[in-house]
N, C-alpha and C. Protein backbone atom coordinates (compact mmCIF):
# COMPACT_ATOMS: atom_id res chain seq x y z
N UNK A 1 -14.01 -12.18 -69.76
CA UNK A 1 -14.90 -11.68 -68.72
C UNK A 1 -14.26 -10.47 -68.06
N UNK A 2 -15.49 -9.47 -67.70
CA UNK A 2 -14.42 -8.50 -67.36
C UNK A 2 -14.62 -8.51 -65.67
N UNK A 3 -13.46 -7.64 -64.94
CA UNK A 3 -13.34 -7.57 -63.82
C UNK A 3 -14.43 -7.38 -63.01
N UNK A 4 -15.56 -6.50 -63.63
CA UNK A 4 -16.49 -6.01 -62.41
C UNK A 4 -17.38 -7.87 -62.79
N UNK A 5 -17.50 -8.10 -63.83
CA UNK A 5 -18.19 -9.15 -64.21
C UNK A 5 -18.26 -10.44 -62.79
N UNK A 6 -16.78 -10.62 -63.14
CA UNK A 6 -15.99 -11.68 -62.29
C UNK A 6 -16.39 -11.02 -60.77
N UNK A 7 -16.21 -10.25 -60.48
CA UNK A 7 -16.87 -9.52 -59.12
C UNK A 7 -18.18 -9.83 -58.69
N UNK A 8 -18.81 -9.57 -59.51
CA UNK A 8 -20.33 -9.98 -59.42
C UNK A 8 -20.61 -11.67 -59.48
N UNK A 9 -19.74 -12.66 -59.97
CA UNK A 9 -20.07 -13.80 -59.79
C UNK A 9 -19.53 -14.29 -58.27
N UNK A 10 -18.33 -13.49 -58.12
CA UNK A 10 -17.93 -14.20 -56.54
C UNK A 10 -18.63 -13.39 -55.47
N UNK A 11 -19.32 -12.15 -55.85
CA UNK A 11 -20.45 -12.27 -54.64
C UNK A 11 -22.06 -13.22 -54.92
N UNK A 12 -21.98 -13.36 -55.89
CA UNK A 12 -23.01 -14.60 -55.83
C UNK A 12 -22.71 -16.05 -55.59
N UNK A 13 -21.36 -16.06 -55.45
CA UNK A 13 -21.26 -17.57 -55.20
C UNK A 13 -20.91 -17.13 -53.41
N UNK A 14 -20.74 -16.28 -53.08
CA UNK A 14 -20.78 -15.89 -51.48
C UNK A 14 -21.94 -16.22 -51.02
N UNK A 15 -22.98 -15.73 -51.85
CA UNK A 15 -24.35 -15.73 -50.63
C UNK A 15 -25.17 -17.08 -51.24
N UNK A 16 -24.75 -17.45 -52.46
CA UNK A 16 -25.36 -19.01 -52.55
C UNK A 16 -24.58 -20.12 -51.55
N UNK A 17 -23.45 -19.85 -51.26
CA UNK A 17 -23.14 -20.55 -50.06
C UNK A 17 -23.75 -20.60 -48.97
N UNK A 18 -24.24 -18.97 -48.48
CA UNK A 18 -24.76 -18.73 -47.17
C UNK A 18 -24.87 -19.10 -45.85
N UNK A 19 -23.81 -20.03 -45.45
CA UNK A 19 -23.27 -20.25 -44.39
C UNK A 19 -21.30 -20.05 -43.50
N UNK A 20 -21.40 -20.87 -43.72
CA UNK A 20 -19.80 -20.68 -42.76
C UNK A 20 -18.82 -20.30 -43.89
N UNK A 21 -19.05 -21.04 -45.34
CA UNK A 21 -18.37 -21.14 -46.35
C UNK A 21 -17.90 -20.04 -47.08
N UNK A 22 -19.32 -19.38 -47.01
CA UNK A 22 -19.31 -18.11 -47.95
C UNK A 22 -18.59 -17.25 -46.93
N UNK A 23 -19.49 -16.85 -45.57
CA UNK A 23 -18.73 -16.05 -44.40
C UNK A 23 -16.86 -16.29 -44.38
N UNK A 24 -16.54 -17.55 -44.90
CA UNK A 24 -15.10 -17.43 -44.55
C UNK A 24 -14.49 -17.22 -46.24
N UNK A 25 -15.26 -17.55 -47.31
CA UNK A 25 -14.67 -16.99 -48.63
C UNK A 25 -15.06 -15.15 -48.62
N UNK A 26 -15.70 -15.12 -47.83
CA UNK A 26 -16.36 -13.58 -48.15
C UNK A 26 -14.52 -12.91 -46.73
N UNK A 27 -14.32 -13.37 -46.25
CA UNK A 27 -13.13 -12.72 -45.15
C UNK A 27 -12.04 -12.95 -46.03
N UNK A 28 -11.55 -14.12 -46.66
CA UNK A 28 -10.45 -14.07 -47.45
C UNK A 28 -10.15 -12.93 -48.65
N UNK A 29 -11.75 -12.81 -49.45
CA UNK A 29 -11.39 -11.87 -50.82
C UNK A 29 -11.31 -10.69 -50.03
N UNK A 30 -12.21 -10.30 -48.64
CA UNK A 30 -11.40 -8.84 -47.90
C UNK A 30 -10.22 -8.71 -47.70
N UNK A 31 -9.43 -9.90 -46.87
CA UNK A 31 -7.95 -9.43 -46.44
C UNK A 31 -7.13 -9.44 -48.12
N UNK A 32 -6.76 -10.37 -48.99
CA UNK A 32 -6.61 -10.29 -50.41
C UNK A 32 -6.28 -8.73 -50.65
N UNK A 33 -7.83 -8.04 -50.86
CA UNK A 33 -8.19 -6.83 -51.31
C UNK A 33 -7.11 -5.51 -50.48
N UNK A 34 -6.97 -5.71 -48.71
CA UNK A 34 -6.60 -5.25 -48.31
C UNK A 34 -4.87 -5.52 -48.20
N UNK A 35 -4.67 -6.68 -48.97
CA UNK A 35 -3.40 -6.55 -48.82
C UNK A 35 -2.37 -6.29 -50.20
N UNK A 36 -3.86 -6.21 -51.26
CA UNK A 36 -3.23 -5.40 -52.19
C UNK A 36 -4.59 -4.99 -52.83
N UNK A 37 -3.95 -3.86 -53.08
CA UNK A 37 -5.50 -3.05 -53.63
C UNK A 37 -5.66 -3.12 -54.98
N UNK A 38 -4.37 -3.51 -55.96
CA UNK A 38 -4.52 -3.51 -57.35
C UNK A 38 -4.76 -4.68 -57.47
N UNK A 39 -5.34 -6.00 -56.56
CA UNK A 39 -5.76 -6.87 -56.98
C UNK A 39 -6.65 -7.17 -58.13
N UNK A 40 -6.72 -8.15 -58.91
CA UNK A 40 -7.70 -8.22 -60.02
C UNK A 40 -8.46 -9.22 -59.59
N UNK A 41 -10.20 -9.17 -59.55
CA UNK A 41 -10.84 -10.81 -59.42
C UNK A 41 -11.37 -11.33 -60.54
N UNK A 42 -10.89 -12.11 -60.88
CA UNK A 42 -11.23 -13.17 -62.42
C UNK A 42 -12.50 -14.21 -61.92
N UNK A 43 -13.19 -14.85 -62.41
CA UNK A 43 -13.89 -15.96 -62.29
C UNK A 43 -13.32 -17.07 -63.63
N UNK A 44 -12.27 -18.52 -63.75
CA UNK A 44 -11.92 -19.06 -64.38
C UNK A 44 -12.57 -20.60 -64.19
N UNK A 45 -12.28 -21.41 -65.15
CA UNK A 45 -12.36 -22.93 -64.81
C UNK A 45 -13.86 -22.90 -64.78
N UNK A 46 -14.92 -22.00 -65.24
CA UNK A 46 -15.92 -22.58 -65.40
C UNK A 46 -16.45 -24.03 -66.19
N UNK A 47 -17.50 -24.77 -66.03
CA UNK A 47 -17.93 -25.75 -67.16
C UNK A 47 -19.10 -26.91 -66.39
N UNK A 48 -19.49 -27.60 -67.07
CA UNK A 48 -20.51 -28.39 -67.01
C UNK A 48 -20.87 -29.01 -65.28
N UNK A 49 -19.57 -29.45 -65.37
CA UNK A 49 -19.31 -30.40 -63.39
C UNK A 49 -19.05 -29.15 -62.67
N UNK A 50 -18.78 -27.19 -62.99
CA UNK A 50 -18.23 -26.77 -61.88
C UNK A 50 -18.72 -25.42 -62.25
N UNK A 51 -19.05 -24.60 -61.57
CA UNK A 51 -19.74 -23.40 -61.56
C UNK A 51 -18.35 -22.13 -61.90
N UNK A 52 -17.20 -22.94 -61.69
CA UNK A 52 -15.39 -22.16 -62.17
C UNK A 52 -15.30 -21.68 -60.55
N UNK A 53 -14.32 -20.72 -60.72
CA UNK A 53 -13.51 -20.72 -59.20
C UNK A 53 -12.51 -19.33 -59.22
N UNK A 54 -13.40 -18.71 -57.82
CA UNK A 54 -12.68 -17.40 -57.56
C UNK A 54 -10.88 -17.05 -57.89
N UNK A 55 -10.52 -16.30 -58.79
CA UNK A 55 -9.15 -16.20 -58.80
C UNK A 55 -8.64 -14.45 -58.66
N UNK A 56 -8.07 -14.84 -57.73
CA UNK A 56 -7.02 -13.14 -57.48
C UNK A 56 -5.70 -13.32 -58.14
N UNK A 57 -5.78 -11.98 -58.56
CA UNK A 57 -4.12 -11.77 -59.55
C UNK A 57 -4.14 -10.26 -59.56
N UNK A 58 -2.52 -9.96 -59.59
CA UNK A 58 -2.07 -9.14 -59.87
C UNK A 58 -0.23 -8.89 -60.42
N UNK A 59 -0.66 -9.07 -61.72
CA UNK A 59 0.36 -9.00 -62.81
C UNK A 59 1.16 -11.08 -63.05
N UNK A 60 -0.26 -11.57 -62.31
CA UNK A 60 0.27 -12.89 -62.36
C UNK A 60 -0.83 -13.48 -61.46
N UNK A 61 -0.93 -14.93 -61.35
CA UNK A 61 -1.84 -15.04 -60.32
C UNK A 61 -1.71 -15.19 -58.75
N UNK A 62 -2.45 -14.81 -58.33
CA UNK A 62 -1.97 -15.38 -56.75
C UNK A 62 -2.53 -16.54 -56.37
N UNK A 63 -4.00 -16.78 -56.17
CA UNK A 63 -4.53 -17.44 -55.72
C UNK A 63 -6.26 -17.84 -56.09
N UNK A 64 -6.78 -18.52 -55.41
CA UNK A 64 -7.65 -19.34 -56.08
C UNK A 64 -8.37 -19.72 -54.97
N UNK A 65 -10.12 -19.26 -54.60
CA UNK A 65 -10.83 -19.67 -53.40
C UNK A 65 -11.69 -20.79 -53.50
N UNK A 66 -11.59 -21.50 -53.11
CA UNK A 66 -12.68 -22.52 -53.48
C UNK A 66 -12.98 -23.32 -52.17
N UNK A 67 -14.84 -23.32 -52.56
CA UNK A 67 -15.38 -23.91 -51.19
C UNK A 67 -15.94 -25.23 -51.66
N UNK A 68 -15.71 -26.17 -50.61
CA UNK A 68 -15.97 -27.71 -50.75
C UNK A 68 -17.29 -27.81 -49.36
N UNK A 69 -17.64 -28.85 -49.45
CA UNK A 69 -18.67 -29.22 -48.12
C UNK A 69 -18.18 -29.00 -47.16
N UNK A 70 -16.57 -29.20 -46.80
CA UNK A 70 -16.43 -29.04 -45.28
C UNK A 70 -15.01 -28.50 -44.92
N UNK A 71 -14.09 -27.82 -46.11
CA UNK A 71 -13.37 -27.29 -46.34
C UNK A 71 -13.87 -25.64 -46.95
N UNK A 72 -13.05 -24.44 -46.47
CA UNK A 72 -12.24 -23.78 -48.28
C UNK A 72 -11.17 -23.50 -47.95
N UNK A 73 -10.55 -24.04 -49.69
CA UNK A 73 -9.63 -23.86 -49.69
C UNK A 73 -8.51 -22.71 -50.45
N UNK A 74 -7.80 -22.16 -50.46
CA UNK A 74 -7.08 -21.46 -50.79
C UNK A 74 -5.78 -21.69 -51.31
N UNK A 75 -5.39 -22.03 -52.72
CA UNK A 75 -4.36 -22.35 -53.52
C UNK A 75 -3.80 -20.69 -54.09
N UNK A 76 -2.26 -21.25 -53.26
CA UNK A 76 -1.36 -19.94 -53.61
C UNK A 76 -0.78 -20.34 -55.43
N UNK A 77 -0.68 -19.97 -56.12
CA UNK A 77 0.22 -20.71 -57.46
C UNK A 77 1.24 -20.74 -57.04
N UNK A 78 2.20 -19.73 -56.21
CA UNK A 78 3.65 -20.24 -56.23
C UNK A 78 3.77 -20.01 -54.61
N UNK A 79 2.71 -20.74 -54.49
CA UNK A 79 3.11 -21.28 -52.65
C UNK A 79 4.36 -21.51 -52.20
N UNK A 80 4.83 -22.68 -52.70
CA UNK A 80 6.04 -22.93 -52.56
C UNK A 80 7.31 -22.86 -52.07
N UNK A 81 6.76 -21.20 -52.89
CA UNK A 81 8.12 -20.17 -52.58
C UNK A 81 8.23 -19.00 -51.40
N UNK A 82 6.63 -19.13 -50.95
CA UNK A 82 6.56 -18.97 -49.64
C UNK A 82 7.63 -18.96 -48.41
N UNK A 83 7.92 -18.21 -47.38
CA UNK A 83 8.46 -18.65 -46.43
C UNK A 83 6.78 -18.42 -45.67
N UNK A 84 7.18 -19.98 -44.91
CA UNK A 84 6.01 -19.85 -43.86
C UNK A 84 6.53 -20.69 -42.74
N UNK A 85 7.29 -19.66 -42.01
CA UNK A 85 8.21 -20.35 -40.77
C UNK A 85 6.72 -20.78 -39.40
N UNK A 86 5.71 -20.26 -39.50
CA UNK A 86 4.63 -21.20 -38.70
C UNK A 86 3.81 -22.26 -38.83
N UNK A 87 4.12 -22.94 -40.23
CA UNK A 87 3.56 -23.89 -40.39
C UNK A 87 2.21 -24.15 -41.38
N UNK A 88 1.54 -23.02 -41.34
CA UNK A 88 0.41 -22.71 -42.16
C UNK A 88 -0.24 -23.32 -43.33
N UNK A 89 0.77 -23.31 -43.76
CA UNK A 89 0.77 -23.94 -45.08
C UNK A 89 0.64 -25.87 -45.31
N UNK A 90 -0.13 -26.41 -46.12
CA UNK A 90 0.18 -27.82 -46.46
C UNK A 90 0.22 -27.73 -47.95
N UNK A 91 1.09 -29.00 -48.38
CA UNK A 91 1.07 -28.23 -49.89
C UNK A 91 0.25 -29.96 -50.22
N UNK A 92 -0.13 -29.38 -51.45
CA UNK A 92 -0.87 -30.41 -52.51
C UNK A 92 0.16 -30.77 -53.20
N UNK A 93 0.81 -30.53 -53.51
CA UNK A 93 1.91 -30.66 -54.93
C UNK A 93 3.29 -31.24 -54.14
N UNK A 94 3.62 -31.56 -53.35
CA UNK A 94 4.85 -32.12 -52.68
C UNK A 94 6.12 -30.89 -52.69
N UNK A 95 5.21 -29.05 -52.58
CA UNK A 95 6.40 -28.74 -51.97
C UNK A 95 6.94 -28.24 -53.50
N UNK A 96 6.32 -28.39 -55.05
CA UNK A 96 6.92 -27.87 -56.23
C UNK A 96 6.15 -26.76 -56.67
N UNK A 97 5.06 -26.54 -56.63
CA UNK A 97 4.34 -25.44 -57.01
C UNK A 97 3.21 -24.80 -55.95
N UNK A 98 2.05 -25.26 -55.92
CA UNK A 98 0.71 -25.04 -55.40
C UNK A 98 1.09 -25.50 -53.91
N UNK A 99 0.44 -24.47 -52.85
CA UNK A 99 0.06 -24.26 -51.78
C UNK A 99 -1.01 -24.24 -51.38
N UNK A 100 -1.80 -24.80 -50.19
CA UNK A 100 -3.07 -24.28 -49.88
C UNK A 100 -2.96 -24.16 -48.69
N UNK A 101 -4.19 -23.65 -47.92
CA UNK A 101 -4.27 -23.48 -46.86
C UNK A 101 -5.61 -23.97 -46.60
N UNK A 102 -5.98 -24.64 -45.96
CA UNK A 102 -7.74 -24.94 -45.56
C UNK A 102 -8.40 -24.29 -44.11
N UNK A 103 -9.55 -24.03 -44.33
CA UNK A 103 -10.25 -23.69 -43.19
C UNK A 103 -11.43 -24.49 -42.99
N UNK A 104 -11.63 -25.53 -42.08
CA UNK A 104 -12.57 -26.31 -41.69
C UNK A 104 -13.47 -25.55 -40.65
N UNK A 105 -14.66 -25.92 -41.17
CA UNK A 105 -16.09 -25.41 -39.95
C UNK A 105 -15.66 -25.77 -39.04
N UNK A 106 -15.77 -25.02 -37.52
CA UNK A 106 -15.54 -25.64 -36.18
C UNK A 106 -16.79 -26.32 -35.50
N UNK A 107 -16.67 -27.13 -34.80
CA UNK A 107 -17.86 -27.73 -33.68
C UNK A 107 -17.26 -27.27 -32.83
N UNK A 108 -18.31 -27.71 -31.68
CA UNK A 108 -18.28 -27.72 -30.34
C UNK A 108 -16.75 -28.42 -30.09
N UNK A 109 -16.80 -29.64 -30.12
CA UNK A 109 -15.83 -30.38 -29.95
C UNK A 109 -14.36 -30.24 -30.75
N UNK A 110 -14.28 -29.64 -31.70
CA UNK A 110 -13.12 -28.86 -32.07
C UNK A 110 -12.68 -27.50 -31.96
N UNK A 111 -13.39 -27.03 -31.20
CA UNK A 111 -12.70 -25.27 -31.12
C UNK A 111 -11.99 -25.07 -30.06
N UNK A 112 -10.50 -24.36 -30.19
CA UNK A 112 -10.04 -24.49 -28.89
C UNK A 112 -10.06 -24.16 -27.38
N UNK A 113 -9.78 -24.84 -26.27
CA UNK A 113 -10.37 -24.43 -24.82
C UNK A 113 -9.61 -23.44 -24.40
């Protein structure tokens, strides 16, 4: 698949979201973009149970957007190796490979005072 290809599927999976999901996958592939411009966007992991899943790389992968019902999440591949002296980070993998970061919809009752 080629790059502009893969481009064109993660703005359609932006606005088939069309709520909080897409609005916060649509802010991540900006900062991404802006924090490296030779980024590449792939669309991988397609198939039957999954429509596949936004991936940024450049000369390797970085990361991976994916929106759930009440999560998205964001898997670094070598999270890990991260320094993230604020905490940011929770890992899936116990801390050996994969990083994520989640962003949950806010309510009323969870946003801070």
């Amino acid at each position: 698949m080629t790059e502009t290809s893969a481009s064109k599927q993660i703005d359609e999976r932006i606005r088939e979201l069309g709520d909080w999901r897409g609005e916060t996958l649509g802010r991540v592939r900006q900062i991404v973009k802006r924090a490296d411009p030779g980024v590449v966007e792939e669309w991988k992991w397609a198939k039957a149970t999954s429509p596949g899943t936004p991936v940024w790389s450049h000369n390797g992968g970085i990361c991976t957007g994916e929106a759930y019902k009440s999560v998205v999440k964001l898997t670094f591949f070598k999270g890990a190796s991260l320094n993230d002296p604020s905490g940011l980070f929770n890992s899936s993998l116990e801390g050996r490979s994969g990083v994520r970061s989640t962003s949950r919809r806010r309510t009323r009752s969870t946003r801070p005072r």
